[in-house]
Protein backbone atom coordinates (compact mmCIF):
# COMPACT_ATOMS: atom_id res chain seq x y z
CA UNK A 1 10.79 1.41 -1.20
CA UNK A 2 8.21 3.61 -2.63
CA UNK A 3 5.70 6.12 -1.39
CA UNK A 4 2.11 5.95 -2.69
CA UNK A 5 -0.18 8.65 -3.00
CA UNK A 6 -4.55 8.82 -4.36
CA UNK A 7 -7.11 11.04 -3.95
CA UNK A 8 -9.83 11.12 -2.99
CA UNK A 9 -11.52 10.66 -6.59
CA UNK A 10 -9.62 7.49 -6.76
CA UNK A 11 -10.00 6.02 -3.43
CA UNK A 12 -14.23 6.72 -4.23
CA UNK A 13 -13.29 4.67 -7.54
CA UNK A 14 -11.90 1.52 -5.84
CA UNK A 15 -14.87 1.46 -3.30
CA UNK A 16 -17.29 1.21 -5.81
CA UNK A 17 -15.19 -1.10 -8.14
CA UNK A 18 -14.99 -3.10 -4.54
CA UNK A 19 -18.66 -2.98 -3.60
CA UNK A 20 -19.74 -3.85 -6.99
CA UNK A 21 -17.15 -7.13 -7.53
CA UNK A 22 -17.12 -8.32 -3.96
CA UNK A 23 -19.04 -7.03 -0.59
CA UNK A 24 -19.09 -3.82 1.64
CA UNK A 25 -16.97 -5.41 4.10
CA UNK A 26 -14.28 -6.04 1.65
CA UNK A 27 -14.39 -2.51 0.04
CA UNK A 28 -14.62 -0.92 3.51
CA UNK A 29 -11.19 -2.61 4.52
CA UNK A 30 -9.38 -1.53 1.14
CA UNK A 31 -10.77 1.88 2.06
CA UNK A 32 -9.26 2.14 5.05
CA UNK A 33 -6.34 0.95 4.03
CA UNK A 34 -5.82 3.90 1.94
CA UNK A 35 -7.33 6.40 3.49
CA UNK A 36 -4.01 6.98 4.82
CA UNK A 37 -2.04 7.49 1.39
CA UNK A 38 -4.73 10.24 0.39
CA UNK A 39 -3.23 13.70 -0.77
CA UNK A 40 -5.45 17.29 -1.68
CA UNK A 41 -5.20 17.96 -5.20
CA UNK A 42 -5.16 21.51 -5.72
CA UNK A 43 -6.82 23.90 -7.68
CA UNK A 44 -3.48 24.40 -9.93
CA UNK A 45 -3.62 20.52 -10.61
CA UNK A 46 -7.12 20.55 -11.50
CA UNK A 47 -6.97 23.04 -14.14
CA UNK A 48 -4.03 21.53 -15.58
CA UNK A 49 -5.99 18.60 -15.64
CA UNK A 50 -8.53 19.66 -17.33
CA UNK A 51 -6.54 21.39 -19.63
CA UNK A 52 -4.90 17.72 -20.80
CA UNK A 53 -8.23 16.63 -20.90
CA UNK A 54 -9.18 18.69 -23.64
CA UNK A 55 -5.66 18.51 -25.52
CA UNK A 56 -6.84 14.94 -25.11
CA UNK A 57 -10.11 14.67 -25.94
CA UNK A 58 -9.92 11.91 -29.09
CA UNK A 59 -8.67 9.37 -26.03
CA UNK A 60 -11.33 10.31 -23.80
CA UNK A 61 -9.59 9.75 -20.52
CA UNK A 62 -11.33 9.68 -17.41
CA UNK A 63 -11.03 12.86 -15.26
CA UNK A 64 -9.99 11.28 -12.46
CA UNK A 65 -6.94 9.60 -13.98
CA UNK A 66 -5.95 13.09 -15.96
CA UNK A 67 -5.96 14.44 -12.09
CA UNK A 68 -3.59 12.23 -10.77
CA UNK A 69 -1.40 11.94 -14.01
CA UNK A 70 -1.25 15.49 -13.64
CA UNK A 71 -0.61 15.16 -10.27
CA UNK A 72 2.29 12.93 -10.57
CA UNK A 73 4.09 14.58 -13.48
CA UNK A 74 3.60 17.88 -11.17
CA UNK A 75 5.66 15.96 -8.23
CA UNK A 76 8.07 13.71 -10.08
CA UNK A 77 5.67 11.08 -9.70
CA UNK A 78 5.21 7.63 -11.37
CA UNK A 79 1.71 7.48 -12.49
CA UNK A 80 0.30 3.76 -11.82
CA UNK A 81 -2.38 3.19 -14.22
CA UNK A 82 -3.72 0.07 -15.84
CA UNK A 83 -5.81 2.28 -18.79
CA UNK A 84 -4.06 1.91 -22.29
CA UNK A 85 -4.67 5.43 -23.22
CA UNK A 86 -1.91 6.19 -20.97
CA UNK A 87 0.56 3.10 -22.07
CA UNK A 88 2.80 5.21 -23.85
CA UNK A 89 2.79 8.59 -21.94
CA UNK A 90 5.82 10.16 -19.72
CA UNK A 91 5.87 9.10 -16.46
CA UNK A 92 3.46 6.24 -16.39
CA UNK A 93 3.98 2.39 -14.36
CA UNK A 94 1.61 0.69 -16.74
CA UNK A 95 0.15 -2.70 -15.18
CA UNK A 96 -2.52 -5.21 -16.40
């Protein structure tokens, strides 16, 4: 019952995480799988972003995940993570 969203950021992540673990045929299906769940992050988004980057910066989080936690606290979103850094923080489905 719930609507997923990436971007494009993430969907290059799981390719290479993919490609690197398995085979290009395997990480080519995945990422056309969800190519179709892919949203444009906006410039707003990535300056905020960026922003909790740097109000981060002792937890050096990735960029990409600061984009779509961003993202998600920007639409009412449940951010879907499996990085620790972001265990504790509003809004976030943490899985192992």
């Amino acid at each position: 019952d719930n609507t997923l969203f990436t971007g494009e950021q993430n969907l290059m992540e799981l390719y290479f995480a993919i490609l690197r673990d398995y085979d290009e045929q395997k990480a080519e299906k995945y990422f056309q799988f969800w190519l179709e769940f892919i949203v444009q992050i906006s410039q707003d988004i990535i300056k905020k972003a960026m922003k909790f980057k740097l109000i981060n910066k002792k937890d050096k989080l990735s960029y990409v995940d600061c984009i779509g936690y961003i993202f998600s606290q920007e639409n009412e979103m449940k951010f879907l993570t499996g990085d620790q850094k972001f265990e504790n923080k509003i809004g976030v489905e943490f899985v192992k």
